[in-house]
C-alpha atoms as a PDB file:
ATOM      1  CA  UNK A   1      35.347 122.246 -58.207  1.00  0.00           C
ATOM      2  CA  UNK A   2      37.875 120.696 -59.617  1.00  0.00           C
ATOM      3  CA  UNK A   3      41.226 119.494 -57.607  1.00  0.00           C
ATOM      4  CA  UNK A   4      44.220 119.998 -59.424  1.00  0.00           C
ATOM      5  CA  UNK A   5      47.184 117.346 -59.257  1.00  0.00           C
ATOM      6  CA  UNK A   6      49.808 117.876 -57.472  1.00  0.00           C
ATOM      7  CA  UNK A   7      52.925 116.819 -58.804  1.00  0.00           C
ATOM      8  CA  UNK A   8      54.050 113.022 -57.278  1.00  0.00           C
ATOM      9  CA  UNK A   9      57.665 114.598 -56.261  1.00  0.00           C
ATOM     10  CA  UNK A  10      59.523 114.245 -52.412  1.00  0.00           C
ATOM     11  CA  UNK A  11      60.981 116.708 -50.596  1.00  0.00           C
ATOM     12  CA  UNK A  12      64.649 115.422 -50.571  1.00  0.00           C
ATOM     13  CA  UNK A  13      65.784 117.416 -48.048  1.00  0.00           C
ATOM     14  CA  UNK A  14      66.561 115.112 -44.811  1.00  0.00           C
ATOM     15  CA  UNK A  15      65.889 116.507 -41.250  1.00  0.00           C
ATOM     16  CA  UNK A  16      68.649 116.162 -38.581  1.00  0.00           C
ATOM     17  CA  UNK A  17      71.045 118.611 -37.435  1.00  0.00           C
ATOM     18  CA  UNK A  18      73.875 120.024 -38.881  1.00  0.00           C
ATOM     19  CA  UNK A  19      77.766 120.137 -38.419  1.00  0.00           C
ATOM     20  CA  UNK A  20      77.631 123.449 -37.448  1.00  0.00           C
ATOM     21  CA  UNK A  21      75.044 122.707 -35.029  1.00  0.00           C
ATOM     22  CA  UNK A  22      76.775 119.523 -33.292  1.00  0.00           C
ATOM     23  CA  UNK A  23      79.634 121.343 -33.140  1.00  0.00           C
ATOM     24  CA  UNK A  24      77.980 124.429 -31.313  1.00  0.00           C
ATOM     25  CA  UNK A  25      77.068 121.742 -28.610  1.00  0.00           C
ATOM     26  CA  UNK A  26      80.368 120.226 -27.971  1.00  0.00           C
ATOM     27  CA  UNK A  27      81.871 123.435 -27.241  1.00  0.00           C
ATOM     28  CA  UNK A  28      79.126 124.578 -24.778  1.00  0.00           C
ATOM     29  CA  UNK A  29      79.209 121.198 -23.255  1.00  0.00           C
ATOM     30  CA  UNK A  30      83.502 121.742 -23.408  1.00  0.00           C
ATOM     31  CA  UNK A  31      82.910 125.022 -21.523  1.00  0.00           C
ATOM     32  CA  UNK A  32      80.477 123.407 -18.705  1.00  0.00           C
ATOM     33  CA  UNK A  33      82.937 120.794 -17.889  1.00  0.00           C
ATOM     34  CA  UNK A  34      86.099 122.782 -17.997  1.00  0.00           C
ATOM     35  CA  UNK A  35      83.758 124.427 -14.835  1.00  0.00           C
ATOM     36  CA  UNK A  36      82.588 121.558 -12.992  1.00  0.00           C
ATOM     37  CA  UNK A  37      85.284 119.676 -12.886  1.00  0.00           C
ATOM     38  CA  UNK A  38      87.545 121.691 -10.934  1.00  0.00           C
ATOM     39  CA  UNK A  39      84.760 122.122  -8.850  1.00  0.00           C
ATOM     40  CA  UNK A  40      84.038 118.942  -8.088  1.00  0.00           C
ATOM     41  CA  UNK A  41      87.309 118.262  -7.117  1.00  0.00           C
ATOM     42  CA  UNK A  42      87.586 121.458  -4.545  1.00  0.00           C
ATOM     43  CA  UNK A  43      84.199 119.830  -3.376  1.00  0.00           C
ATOM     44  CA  UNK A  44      85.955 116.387  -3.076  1.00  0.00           C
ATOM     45  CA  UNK A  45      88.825 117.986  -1.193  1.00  0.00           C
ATOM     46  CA  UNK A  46      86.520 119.687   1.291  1.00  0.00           C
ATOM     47  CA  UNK A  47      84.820 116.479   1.906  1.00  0.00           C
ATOM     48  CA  UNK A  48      87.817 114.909   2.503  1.00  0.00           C
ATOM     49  CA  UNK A  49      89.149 117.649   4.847  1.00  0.00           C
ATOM     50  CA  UNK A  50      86.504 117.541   6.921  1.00  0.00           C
ATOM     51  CA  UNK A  51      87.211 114.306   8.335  1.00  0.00           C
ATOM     52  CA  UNK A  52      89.891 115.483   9.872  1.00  0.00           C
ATOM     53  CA  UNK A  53      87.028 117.762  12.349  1.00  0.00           C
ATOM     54  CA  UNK A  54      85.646 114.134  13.053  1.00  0.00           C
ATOM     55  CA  UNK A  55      88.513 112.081  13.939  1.00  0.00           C
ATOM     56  CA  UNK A  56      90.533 114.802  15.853  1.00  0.00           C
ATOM     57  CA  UNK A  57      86.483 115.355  17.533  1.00  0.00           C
ATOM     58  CA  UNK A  58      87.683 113.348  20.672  1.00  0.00           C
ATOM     59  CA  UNK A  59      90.857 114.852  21.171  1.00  0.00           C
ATOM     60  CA  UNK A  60      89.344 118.422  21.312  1.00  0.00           C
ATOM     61  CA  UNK A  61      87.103 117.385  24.212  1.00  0.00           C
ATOM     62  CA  UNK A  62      89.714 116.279  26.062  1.00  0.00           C
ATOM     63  CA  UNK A  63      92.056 119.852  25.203  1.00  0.00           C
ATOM     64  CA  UNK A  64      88.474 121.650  26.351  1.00  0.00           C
ATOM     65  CA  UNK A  65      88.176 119.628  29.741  1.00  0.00           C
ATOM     66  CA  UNK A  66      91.650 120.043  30.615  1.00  0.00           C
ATOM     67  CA  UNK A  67      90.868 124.248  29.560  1.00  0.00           C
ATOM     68  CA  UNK A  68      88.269 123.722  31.985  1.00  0.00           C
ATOM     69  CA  UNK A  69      89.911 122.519  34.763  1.00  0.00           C
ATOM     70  CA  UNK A  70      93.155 124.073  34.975  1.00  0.00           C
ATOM     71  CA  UNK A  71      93.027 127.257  32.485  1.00  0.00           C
ATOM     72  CA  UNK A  72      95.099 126.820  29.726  1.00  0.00           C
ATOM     73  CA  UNK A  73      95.649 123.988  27.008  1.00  0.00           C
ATOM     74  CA  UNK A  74      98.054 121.159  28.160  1.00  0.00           C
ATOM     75  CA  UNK A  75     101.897 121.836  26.895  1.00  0.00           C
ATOM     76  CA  UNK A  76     102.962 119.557  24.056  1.00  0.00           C
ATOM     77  CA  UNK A  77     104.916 117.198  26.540  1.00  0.00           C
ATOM     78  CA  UNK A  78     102.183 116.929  28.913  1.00  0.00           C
ATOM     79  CA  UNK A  79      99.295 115.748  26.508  1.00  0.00           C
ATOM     80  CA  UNK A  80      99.987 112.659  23.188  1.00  0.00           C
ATOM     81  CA  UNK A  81      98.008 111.579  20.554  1.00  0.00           C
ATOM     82  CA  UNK A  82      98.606 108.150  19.951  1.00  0.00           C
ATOM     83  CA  UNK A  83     101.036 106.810  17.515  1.00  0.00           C
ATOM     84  CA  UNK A  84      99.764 103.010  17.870  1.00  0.00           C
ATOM     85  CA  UNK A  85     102.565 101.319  20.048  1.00  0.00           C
ATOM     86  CA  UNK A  86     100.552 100.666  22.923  1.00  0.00           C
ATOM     87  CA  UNK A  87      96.633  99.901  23.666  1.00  0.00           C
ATOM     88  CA  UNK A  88      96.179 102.799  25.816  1.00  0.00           C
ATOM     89  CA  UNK A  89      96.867 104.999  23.098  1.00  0.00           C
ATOM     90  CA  UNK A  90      95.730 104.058  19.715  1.00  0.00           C
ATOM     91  CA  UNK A  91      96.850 106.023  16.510  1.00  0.00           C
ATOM     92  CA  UNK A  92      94.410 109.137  15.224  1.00  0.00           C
ATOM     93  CA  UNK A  93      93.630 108.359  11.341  1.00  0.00           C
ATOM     94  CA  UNK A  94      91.039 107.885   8.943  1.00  0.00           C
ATOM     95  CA  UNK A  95      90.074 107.423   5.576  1.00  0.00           C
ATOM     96  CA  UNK A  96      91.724 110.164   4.548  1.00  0.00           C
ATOM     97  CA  UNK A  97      93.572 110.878   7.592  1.00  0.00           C
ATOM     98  CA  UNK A  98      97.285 109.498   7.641  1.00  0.00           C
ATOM     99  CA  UNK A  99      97.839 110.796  11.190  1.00  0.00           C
ATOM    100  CA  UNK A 100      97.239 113.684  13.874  1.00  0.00           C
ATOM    101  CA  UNK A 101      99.885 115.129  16.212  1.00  0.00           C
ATOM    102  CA  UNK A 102      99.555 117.419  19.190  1.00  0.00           C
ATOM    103  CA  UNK A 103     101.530 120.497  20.420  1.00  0.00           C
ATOM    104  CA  UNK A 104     101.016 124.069  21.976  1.00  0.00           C
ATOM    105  CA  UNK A 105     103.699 126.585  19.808  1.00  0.00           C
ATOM    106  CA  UNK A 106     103.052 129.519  22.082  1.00  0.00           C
ATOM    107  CA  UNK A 107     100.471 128.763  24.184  1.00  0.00           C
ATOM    108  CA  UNK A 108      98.132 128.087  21.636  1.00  0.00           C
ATOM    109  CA  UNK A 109      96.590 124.279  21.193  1.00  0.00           C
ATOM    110  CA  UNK A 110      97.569 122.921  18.126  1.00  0.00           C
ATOM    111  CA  UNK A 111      96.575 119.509  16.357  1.00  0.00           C
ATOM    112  CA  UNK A 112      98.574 119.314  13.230  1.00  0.00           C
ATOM    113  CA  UNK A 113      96.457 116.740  10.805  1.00  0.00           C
ATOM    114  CA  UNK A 114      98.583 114.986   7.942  1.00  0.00           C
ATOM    115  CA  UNK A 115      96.539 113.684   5.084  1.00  0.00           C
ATOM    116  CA  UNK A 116      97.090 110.398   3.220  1.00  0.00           C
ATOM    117  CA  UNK A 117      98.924 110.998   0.434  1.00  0.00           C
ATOM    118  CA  UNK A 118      95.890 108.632  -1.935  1.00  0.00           C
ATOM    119  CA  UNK A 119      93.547 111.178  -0.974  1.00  0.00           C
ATOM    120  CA  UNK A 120      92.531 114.765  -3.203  1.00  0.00           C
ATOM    121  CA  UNK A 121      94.593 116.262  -0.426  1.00  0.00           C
ATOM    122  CA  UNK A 122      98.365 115.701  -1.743  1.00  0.00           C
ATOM    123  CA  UNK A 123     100.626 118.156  -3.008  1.00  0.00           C
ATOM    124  CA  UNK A 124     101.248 115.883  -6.614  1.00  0.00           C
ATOM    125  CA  UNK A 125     104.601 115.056  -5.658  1.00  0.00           C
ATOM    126  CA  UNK A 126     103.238 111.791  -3.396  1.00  0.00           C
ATOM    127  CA  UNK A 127     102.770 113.632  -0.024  1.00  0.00           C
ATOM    128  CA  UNK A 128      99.870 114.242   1.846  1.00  0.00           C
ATOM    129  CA  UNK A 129      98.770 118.441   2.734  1.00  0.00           C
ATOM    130  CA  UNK A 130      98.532 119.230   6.350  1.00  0.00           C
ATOM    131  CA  UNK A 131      96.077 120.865   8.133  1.00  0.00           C
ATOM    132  CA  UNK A 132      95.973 122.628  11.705  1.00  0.00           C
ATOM    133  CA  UNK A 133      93.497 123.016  13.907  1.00  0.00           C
ATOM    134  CA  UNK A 134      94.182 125.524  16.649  1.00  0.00           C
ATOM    135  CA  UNK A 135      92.769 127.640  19.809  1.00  0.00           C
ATOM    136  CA  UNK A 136      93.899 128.933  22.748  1.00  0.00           C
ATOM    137  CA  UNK A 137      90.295 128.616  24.205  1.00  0.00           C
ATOM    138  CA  UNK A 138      88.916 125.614  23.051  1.00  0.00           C
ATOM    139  CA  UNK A 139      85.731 125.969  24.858  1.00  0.00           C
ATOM    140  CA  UNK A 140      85.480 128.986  22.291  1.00  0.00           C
ATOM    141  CA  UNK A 141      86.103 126.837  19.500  1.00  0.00           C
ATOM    142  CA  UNK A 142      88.653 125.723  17.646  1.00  0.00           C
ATOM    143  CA  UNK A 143      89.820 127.567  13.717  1.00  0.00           C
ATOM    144  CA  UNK A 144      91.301 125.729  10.806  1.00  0.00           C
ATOM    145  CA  UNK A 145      94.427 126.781   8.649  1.00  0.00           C
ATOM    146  CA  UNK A 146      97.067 125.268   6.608  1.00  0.00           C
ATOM    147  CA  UNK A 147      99.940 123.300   8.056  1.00  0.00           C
ATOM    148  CA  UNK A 148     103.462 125.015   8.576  1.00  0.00           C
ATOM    149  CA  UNK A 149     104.716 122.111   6.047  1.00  0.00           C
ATOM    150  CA  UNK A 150     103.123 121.409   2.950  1.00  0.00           C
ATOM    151  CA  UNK A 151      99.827 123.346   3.627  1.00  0.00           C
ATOM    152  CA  UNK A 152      96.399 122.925   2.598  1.00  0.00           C
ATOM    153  CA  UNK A 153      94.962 125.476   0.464  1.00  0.00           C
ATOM    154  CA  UNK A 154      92.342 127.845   2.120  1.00  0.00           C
ATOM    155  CA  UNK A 155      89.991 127.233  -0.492  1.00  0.00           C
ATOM    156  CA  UNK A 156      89.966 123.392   0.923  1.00  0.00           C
ATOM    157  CA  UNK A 157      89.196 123.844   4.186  1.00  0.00           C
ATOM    158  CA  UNK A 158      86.617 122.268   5.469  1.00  0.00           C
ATOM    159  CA  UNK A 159      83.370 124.235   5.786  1.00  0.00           C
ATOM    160  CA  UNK A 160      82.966 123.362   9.672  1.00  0.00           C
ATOM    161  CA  UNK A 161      86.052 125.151  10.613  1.00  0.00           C
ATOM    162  CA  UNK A 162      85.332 128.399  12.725  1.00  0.00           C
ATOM    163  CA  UNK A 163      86.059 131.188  11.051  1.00  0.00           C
END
C-alpha cells in the first residue's frame, strides 16, 4: 500500500480562551464576591461582638452570686464597673470593647457594652454600637440585644447570647 502525502500545512488556529469566555468568568467571580464580602464582614462583626460575653464574663458571676445570696440583682447604685480611677476597680474593655457600664432599669440586670469606634461595630459616623446584656435571673442566663443608643444590629449579635 501506498501512503499518500499529506499536505505540509498548520493548523493556524491558536488555542486559549476567548473574550467571551474571560468575560463569563469575571462576572461569576463579580457575583461570588458581591456575596462573601458582606458576609465576611457580618462574620467579622460577630467575632468582634462576642468579646464583649468574655470581658463582661467576670462581672456576670459576681451579678449571679449576689442573685444567689440575696434574691434579686444589685440596684445600679449599689454595684460599679470600673471606670479606671482607682486600683480596686479597674476599667472593663477590650480589643474591641471601649467600655462596659452597669445598671438595673426595672429590676432587670443590665450591662450596657460600648464598642470602640475602630472596630466593624461603629455606626459610620465615628461612634462605636452598643450592646446590652440583660437578666433578671442571671443564674438562668443572661440574653443579648441592642443598646437603647446607637444599637447593634440583631444580625451581629454574638452567637453565644441566649436566645
Amino acid at each position: 500500500m501506498q501512503k499518500s502525502a499529506q499536505p505540509n500545512t498548520r493548523s493556524t488556529k491558536q488555542g486559549g480562551f476567548t473574550l467571551i469566555e474571560l468575560m463569563i468568568v469575571v462576572a461569576i467571580i463579580g457575583v461570588l464576591a458581591s456575596i462573601a464580602v458582606p458576609q465576611y464582614q457580618n462574620y467579622t462583626a460577630r467575632a468582634q461582638a462576642s468579646e464583649a460575653l468574655s470581658v463582661t464574663a467576670g462581672i456576670r458571676a459576681d451579678l449571679a452570686e449576689i442573685y444567689s445570696l440575696t434574691g434579686e440583682v444589685p440596684p445600679g447604685a449599689d454595684y460599679s464597673i470600673g471606670n479606671g480611677n482607682d486600683d480596686d476597680h479597674p476599667p472593663v474593655e477590650g480589643r474591641f470593647v471601649a467600655s462596659a457600664t452597669y445598671a438595673r432599669p426595672s429590676g432587670v440586670g443590665t450591662i450596657t457594652v460600648t464598642f470602640d469606634p475602630e472596630s466593624a461595630l461603629n455606626d459610620g459616623n465615628g461612634n462605636g454600637q452598643t450592646m446590652n446584656i440583660t437578666s433578671d435571673d442571671p443564674t438562668e442566663g443572661w440574653v443579648c440585644e441592642g443598646g437603647t443608643t446607637n444599637p447593634i444590629p440583631t444580625s451581629r449579635l454574638p452567637a453565644g447570647c441566649k436566645e
